[in-house]
N, C-alpha and C. Protein backbone atom coordinates (compact mmCIF):
# COMPACT_ATOMS: atom_id res chain seq x y z
N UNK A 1 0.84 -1.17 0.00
CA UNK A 1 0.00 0.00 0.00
C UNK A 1 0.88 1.23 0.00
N UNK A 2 0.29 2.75 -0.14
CA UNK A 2 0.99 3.70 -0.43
C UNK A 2 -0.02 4.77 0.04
N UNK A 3 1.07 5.76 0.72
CA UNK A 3 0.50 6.72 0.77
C UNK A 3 1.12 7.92 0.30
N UNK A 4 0.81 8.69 -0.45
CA UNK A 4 1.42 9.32 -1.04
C UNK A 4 0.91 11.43 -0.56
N UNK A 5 1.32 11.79 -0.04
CA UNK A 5 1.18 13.06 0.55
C UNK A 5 1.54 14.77 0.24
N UNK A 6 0.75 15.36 -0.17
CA UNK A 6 1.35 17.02 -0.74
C UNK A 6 0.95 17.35 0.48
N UNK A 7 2.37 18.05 0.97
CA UNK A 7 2.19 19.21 2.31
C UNK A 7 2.60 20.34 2.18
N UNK A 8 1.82 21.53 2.26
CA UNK A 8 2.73 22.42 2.64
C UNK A 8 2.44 23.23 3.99
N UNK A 9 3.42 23.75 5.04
CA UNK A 9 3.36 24.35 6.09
C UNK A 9 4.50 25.33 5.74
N UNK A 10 3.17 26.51 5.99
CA UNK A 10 4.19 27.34 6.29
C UNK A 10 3.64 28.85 7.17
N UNK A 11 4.72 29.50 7.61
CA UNK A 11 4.23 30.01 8.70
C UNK A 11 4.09 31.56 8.39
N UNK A 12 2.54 32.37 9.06
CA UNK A 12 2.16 33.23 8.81
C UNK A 12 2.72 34.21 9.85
N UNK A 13 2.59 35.29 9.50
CA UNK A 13 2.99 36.68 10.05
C UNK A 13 4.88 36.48 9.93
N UNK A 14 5.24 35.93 9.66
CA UNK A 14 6.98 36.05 9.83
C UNK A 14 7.48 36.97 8.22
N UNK A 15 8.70 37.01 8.15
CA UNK A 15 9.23 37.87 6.45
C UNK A 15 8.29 36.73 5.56
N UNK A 16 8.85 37.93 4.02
CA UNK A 16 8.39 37.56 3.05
C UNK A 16 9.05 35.98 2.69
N UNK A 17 9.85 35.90 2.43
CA UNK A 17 11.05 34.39 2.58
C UNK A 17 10.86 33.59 3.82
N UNK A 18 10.02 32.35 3.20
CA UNK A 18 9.60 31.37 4.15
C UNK A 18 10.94 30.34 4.10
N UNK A 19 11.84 30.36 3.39
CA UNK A 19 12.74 29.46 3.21
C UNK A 19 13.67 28.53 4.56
N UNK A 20 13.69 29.37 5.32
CA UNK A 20 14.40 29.08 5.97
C UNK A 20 13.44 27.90 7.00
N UNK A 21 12.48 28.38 7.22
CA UNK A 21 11.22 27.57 7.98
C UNK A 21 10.66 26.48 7.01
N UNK A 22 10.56 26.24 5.95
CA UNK A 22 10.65 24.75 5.23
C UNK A 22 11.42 24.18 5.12
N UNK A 23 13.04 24.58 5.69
CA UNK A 23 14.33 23.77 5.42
C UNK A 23 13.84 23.25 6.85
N UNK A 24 13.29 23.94 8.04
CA UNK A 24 13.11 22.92 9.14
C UNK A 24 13.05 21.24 8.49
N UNK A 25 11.66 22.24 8.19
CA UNK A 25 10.39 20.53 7.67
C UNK A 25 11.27 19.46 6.80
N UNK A 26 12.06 19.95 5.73
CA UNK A 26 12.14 19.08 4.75
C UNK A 26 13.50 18.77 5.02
N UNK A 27 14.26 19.42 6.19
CA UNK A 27 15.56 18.29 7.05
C UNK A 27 14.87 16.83 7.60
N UNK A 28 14.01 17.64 8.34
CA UNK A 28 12.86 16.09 9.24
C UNK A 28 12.59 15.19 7.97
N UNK A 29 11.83 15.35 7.18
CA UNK A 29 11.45 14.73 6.10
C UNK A 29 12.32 13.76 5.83
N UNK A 30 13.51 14.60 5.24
CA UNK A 30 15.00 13.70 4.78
C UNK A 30 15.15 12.67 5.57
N UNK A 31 15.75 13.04 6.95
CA UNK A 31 16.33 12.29 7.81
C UNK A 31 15.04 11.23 7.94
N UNK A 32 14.22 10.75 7.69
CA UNK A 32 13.15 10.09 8.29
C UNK A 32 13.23 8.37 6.93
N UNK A 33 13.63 9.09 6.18
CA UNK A 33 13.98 7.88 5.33
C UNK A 33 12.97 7.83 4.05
N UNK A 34 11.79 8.65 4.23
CA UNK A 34 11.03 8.36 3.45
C UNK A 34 11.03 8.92 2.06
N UNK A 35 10.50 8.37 0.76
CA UNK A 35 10.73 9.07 -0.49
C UNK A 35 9.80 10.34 -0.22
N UNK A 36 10.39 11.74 -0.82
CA UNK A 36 9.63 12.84 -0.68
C UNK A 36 10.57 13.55 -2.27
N UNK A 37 9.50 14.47 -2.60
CA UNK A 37 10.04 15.14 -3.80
C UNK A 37 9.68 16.85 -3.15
N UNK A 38 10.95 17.87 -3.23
CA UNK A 38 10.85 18.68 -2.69
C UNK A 38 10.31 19.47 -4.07
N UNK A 39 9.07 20.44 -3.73
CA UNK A 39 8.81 21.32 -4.82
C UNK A 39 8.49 22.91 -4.38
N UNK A 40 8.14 24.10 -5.74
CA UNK A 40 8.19 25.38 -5.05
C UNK A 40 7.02 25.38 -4.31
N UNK A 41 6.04 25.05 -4.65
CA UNK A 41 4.93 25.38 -3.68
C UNK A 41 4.81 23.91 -2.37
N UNK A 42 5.58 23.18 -2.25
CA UNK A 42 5.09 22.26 -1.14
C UNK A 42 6.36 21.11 -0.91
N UNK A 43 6.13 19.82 -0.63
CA UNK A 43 6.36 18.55 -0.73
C UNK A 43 5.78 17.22 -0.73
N UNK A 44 5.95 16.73 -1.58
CA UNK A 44 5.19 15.20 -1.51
C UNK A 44 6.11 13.83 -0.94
N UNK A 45 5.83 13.84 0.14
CA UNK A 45 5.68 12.38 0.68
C UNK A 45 5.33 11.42 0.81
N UNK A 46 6.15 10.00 0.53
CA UNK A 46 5.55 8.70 0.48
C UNK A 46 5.78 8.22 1.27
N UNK A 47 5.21 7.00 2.01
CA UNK A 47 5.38 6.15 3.05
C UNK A 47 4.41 4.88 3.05
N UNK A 48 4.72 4.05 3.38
CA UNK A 48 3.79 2.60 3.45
C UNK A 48 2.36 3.05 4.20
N UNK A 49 2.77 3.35 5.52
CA UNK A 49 1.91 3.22 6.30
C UNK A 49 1.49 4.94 6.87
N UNK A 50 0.18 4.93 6.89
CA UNK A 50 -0.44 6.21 8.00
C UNK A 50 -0.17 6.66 8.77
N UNK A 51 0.75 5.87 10.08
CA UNK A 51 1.17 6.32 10.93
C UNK A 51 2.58 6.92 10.61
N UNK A 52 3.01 6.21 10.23
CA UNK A 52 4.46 6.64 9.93
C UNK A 52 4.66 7.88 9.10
N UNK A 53 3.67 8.03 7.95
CA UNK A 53 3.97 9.58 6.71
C UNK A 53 3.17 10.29 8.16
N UNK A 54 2.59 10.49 9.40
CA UNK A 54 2.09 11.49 9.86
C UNK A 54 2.59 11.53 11.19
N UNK A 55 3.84 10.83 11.31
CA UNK A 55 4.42 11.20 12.61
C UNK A 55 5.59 11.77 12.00
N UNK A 56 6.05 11.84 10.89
CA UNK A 56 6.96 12.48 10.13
C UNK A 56 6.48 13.98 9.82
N UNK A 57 5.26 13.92 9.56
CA UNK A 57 4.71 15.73 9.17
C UNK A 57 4.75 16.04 10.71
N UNK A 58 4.10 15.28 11.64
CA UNK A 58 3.39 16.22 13.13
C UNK A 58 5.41 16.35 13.82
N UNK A 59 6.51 16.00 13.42
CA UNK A 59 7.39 16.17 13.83
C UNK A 59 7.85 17.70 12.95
N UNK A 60 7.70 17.60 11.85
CA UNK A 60 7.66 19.33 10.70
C UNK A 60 6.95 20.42 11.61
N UNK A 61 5.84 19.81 11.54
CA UNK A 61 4.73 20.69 12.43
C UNK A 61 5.75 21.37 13.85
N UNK A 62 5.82 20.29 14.71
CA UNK A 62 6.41 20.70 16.19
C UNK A 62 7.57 21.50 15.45
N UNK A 63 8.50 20.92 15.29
CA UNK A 63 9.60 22.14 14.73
C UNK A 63 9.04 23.80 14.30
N UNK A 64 8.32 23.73 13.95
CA UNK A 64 7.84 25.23 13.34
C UNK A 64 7.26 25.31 14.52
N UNK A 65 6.38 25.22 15.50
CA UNK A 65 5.30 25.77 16.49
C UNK A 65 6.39 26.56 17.30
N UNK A 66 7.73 25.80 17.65
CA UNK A 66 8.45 26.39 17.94
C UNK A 66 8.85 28.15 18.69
N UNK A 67 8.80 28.17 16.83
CA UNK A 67 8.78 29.94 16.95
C UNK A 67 7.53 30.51 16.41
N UNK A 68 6.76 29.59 15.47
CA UNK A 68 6.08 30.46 14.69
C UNK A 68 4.40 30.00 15.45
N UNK A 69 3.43 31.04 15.56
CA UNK A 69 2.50 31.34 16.54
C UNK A 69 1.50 31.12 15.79
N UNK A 70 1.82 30.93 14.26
CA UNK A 70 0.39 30.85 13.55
C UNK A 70 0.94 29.93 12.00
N UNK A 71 0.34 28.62 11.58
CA UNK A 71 1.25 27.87 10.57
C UNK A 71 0.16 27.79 9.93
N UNK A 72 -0.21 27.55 8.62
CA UNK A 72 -0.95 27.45 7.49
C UNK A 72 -0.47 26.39 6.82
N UNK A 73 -1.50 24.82 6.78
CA UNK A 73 -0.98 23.20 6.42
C UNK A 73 -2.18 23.36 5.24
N UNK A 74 -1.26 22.98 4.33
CA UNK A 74 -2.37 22.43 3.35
C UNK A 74 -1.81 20.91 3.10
N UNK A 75 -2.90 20.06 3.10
CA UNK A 75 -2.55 18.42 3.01
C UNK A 75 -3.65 17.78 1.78
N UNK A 76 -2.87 17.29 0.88
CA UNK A 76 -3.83 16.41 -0.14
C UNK A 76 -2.69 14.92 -0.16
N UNK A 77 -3.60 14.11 0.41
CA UNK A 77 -3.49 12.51 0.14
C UNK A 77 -4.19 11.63 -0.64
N UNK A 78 -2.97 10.67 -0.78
CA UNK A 78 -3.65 9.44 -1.78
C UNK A 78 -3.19 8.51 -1.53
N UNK A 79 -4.02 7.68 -1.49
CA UNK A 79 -4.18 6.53 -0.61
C UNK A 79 -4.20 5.09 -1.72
N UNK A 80 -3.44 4.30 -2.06
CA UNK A 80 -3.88 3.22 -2.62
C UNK A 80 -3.45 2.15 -2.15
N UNK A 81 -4.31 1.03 -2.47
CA UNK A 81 -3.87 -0.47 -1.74
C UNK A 81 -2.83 -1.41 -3.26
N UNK A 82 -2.19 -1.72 -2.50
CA UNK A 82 -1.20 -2.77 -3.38
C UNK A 82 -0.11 -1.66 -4.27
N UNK A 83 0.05 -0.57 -4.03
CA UNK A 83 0.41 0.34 -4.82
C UNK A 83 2.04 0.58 -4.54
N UNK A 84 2.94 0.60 -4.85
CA UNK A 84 4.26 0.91 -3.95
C UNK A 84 5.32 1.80 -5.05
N UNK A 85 6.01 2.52 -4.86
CA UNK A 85 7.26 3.62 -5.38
C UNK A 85 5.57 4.38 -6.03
N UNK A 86 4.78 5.00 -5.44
CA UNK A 86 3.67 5.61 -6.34
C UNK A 86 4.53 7.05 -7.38
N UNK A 87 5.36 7.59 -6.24
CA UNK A 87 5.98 8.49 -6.81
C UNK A 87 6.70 8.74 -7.96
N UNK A 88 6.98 7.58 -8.40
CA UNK A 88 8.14 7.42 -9.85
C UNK A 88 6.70 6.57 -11.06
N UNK A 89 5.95 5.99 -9.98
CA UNK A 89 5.15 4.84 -11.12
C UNK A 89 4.06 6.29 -11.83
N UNK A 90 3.20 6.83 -10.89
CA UNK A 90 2.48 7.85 -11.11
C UNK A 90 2.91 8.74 -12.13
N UNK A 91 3.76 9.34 -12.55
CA UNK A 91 4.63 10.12 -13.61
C UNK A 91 5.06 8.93 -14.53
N UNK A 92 5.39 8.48 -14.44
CA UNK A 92 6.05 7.62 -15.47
C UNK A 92 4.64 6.77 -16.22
N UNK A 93 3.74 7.02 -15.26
CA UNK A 93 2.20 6.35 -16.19
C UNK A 93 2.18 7.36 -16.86
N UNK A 94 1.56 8.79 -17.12
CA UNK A 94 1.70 9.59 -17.77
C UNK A 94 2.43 10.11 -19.02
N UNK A 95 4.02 9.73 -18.48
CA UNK A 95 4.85 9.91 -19.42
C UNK A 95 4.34 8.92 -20.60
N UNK A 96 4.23 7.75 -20.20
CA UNK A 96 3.81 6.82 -21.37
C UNK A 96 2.22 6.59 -22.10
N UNK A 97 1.52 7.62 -21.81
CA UNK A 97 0.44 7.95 -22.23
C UNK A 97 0.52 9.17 -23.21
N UNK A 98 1.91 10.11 -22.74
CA UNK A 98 2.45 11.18 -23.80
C UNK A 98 3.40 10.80 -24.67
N UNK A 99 3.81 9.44 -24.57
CA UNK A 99 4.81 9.08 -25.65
C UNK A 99 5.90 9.94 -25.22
N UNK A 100 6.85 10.64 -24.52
CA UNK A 100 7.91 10.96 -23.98
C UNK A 100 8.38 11.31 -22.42
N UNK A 101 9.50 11.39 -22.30
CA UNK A 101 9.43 11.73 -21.04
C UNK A 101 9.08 13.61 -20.89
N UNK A 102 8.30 13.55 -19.85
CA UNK A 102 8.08 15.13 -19.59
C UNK A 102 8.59 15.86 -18.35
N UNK A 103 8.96 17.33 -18.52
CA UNK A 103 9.43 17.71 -17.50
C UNK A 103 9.30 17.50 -16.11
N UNK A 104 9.56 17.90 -15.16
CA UNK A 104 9.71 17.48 -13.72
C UNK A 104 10.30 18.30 -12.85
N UNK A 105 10.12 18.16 -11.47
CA UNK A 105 10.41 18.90 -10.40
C UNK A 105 12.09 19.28 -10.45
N UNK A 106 12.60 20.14 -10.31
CA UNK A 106 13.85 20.04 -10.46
C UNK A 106 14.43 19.41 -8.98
């Protein structure tokens, strides 16, 4: 199974440059083992199991509460059974429905 996760947190009232406060999140992310693709507006995370892709975000989360007094999460999941690397299979279905490979996250 797969869960496959777009997050973004990020924190309100601080400067214009949130950068530094998503390098929190997406150190945790890293270190956690799980496949994630870092992008400009968010990150997507994969993980087998439910518990595990959301003790990995609520650890992002605590890091930011930290300092920041007010965080803005947007979360879209997908959920499939028997499904696994969704992240590479999902694009690469596509690609072969366009007959080439197509651009991508840098």
């Amino acid at each position: 199974m797969s869960f496959i996760v777009f997050v973004s947190m990020t924190p309100l009232g601080k400067e214009e440059s949130v950068s530094k406060y998503v390098a929190r999140v997406v150190d945790i992310v890293d270190k956690s083992g799980l496949d994630y693709v870092l992008t400009p507006m968010g990150t997507i995370v994969e993980g087998e199991d439910w518990d595990q892709v959301m003790e990995v975000l609520k650890k992002g989360f605590e890091a930011l509460k930290t300092d920041c007094n007010r965080i803005s999460i947007v979360m879209k999941i997908d959920y499939r059974k028997g499904r696994t690397k969704g992240l590479v299979s999902k694009v690469r279905a596509v690609e072969e429905k366009v007959g080439r490979d197509i651009k991508k996250a840098m």
